[in-house]
Protein backbone atom coordinates (compact mmCIF):
# COMPACT_ATOMS: atom_id res chain seq x y z
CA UNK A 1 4.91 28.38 9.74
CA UNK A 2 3.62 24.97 10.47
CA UNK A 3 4.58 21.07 10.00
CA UNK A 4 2.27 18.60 9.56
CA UNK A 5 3.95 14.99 10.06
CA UNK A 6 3.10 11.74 8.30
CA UNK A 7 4.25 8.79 8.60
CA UNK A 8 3.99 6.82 5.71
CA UNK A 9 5.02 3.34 3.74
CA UNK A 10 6.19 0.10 5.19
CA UNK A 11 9.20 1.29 7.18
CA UNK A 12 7.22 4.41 8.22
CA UNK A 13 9.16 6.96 6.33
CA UNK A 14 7.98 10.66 7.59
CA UNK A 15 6.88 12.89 5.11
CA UNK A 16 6.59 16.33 6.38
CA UNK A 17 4.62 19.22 5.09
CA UNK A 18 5.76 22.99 5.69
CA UNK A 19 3.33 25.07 4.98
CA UNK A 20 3.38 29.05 4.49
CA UNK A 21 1.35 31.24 6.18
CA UNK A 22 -0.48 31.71 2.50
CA UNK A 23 -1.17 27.83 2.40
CA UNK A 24 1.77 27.84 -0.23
CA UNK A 25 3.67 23.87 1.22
CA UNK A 26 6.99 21.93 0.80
CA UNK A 27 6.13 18.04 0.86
CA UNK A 28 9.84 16.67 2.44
CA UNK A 29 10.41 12.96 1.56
CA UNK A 30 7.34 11.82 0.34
CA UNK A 31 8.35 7.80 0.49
CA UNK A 32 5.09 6.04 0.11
CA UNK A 33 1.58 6.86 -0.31
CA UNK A 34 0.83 9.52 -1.99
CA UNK A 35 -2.93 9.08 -1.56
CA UNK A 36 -2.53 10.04 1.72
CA UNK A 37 -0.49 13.03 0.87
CA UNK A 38 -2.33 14.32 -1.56
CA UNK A 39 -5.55 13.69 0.91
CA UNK A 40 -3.89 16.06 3.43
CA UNK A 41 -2.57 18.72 0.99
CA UNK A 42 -6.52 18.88 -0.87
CA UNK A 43 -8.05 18.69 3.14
CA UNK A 44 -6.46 21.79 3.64
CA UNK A 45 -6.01 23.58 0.53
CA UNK A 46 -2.75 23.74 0.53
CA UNK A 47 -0.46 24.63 -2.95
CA UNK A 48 2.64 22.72 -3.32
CA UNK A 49 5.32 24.66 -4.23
CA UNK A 50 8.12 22.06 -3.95
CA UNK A 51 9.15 19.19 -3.25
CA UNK A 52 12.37 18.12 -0.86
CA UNK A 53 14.15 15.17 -0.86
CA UNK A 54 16.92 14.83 2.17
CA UNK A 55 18.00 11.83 0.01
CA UNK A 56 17.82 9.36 -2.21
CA UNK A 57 16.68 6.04 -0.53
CA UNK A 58 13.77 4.56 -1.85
CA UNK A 59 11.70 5.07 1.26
CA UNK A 60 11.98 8.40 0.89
CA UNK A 61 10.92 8.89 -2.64
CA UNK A 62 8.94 6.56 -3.42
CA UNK A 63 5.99 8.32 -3.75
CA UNK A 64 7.78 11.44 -5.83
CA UNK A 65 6.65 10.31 -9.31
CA UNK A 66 2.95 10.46 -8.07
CA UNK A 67 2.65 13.31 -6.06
CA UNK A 68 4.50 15.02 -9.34
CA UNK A 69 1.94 13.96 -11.38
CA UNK A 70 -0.73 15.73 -8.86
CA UNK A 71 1.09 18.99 -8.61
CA UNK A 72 3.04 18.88 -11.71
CA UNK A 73 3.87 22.67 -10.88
CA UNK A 74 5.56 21.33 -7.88
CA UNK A 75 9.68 21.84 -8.11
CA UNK A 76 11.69 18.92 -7.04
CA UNK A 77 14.75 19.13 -5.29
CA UNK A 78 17.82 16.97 -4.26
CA UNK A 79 21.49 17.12 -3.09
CA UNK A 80 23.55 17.20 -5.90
CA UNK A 81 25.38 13.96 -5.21
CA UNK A 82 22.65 12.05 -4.76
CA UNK A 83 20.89 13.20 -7.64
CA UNK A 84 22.02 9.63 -9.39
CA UNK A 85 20.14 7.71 -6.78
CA UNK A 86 16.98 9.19 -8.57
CA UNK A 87 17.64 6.90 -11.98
CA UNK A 88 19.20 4.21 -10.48
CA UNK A 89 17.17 1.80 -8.48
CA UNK A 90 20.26 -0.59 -7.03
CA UNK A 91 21.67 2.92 -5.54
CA UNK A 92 18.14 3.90 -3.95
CA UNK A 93 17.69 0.45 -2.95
CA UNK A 94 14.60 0.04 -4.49
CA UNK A 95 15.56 -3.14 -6.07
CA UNK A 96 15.28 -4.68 -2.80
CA UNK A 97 11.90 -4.23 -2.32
CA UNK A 98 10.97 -6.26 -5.72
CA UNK A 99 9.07 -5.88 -8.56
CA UNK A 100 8.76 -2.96 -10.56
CA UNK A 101 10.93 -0.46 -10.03
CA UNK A 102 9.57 2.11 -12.52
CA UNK A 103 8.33 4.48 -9.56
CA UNK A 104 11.94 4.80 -8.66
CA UNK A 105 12.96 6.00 -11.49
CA UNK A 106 12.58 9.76 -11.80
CA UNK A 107 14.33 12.97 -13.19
CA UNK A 108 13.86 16.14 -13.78
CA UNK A 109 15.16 17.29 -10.15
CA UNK A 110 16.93 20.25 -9.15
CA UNK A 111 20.53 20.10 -7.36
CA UNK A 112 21.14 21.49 -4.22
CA UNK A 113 24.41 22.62 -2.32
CA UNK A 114 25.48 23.85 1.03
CA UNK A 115 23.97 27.40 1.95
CA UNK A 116 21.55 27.64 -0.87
CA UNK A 117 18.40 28.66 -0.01
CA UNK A 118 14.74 28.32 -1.23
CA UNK A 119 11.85 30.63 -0.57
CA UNK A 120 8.11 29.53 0.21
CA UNK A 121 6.20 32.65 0.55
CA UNK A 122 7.46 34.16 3.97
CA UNK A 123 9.46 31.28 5.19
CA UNK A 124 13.43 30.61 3.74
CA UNK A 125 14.53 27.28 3.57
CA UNK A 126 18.32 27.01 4.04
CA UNK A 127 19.93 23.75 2.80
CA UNK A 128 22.66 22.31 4.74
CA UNK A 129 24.83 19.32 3.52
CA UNK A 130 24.91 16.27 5.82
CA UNK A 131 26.91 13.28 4.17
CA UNK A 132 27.21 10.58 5.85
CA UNK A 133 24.08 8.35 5.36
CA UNK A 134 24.22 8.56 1.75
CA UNK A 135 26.87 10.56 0.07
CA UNK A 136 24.70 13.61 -0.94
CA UNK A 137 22.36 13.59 2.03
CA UNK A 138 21.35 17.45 2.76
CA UNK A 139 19.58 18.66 5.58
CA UNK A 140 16.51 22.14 5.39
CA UNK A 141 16.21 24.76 8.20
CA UNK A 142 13.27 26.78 8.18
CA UNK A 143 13.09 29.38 11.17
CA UNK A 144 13.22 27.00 14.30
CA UNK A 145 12.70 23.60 12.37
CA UNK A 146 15.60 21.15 11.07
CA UNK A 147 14.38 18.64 8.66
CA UNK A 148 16.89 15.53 9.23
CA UNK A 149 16.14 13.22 6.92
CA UNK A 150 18.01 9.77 8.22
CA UNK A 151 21.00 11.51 9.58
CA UNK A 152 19.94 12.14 13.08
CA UNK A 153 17.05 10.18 14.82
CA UNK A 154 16.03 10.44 19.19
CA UNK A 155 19.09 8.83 20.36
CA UNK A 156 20.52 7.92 17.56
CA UNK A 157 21.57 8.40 13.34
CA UNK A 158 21.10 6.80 9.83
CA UNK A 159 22.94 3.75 9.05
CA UNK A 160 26.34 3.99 7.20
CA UNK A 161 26.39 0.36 5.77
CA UNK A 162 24.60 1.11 2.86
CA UNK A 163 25.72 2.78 -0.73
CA UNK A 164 27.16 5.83 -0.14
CA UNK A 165 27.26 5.73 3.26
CA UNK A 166 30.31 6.38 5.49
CA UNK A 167 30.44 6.76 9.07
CA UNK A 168 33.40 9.25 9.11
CA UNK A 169 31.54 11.78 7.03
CA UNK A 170 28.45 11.41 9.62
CA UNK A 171 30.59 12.26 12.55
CA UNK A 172 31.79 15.24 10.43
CA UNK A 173 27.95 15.83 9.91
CA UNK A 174 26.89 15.68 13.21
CA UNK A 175 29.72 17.45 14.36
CA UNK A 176 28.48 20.51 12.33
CA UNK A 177 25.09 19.95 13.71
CA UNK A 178 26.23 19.96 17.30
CA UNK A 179 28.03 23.36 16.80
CA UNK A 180 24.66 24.91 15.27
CA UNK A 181 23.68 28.06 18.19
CA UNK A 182 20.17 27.40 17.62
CA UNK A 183 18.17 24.57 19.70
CA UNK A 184 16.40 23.28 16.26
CA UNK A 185 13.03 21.21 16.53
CA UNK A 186 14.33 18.38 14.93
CA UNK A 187 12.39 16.74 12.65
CA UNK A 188 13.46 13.24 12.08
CA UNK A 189 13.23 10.63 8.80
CA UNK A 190 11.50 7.94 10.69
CA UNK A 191 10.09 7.50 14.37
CA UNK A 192 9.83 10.51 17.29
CA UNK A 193 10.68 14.25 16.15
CA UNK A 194 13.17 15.50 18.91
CA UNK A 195 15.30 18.65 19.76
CA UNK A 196 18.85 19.36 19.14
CA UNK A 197 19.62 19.97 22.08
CA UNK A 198 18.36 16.95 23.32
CA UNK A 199 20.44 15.31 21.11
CA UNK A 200 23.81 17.29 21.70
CA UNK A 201 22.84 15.86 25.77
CA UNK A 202 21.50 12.13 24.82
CA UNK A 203 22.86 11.04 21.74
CA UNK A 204 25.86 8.80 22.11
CA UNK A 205 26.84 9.39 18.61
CA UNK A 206 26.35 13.55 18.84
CA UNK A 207 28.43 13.16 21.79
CA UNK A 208 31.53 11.52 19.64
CA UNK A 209 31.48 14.06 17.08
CA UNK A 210 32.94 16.68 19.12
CA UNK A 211 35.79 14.72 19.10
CA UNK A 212 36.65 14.60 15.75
């Protein structure tokens, strides 16, 4: 297995790539720039087989619709309850950003639930639900890697302010993560890529769950 990180769009949104050892890939959250992603993935002949959305905030998928149109084999994948982010642009937020919003609009995804699991050549991708930022955020482990999506940053986690959100659900979320046995490379929705168990010792906000 191996992850290729890149950051990506104005708020520098981190699109990850997991690639199989048969050069079979997952693009995660591609939010922006899918020149650059599709740069990377041609570099190194690589086949995408899917792409994985850890939710639906316009930073993250912003650059679906193109990379789609690229690899129109490519499956696309969501959590079920924020599949209606993907049609609406005031829930993604993509209205904010002005101007034409027809990027944002895009369907034809695939629902996900806790415990499913999707296979990329040798590697299984288990899908974990993590509410909290949005209302359908999920989370993907893949052998020792935890894609996070904007639930859990280096010392700290996703805003709840924003539709969907709610903080109580992301203390249930992060309570779940903290009781995971396995010290998961985390890798995060924007900044530094961290540990879990760097978290469950430095992150004010892991520390809190446990006391749910």
């Amino acid at each position: 297995m191996k992850v290729t990180t890149i950051p990506v769009g104005m708020l520098g949104t981190n699109c990850h790539i997991l690639e199989s050892a048969d050069k079979k890939c997952a693009v995660i959250d591609p939010g922006a720039n899918a020149e650059k992603i599709y740069g990377f993935i041609e570099k190194n002949n690589l086949v995408p087989e899917y792409i994985l959305l850890t939710h639906g905030h316009y930073d993250h998928i912003g650059a679906v619709k193109a990379v789609m149109r690229m690899f129109p084999k490519a499956k696309l994948y969501i959590g079920a309850r924020d599949a209606e982010m993907l049609e609406n642009p005031e829930k993604s937020l993509a209205v904010i950003r002005g101007g034409d919003c027809a990027d944002f609009i895009i369907t034809g995804a695939e629902t996900l639930k806790e415990n499913n699991e999707i296979q990329l050549d040798e590697l299984t991708i288990k899908v974990l639900d993590a509410p909290g930022h949005t209302k359908g955020g999920v989370l993907y482990t893949c052998m020792d890697a935890l894609f996070a999506g904007d639930t859990l940053f280096r010392d700290s986690v996703g805003r709840t302010d924003l539709y969907g959100g709610n903080f109580a659900m992301l203390r249930r979320t992060l309570e779940k993560l903290a009781k995971l046995e396995q010290n998961y490379f985390v890798y995060t929705g924007h900044g530094e890529n961290t540990t879990l168990d760097y978290e469950r010792k430095n992150n004010q906000y892991m520390q809190a769950g446990f006391d749910i």
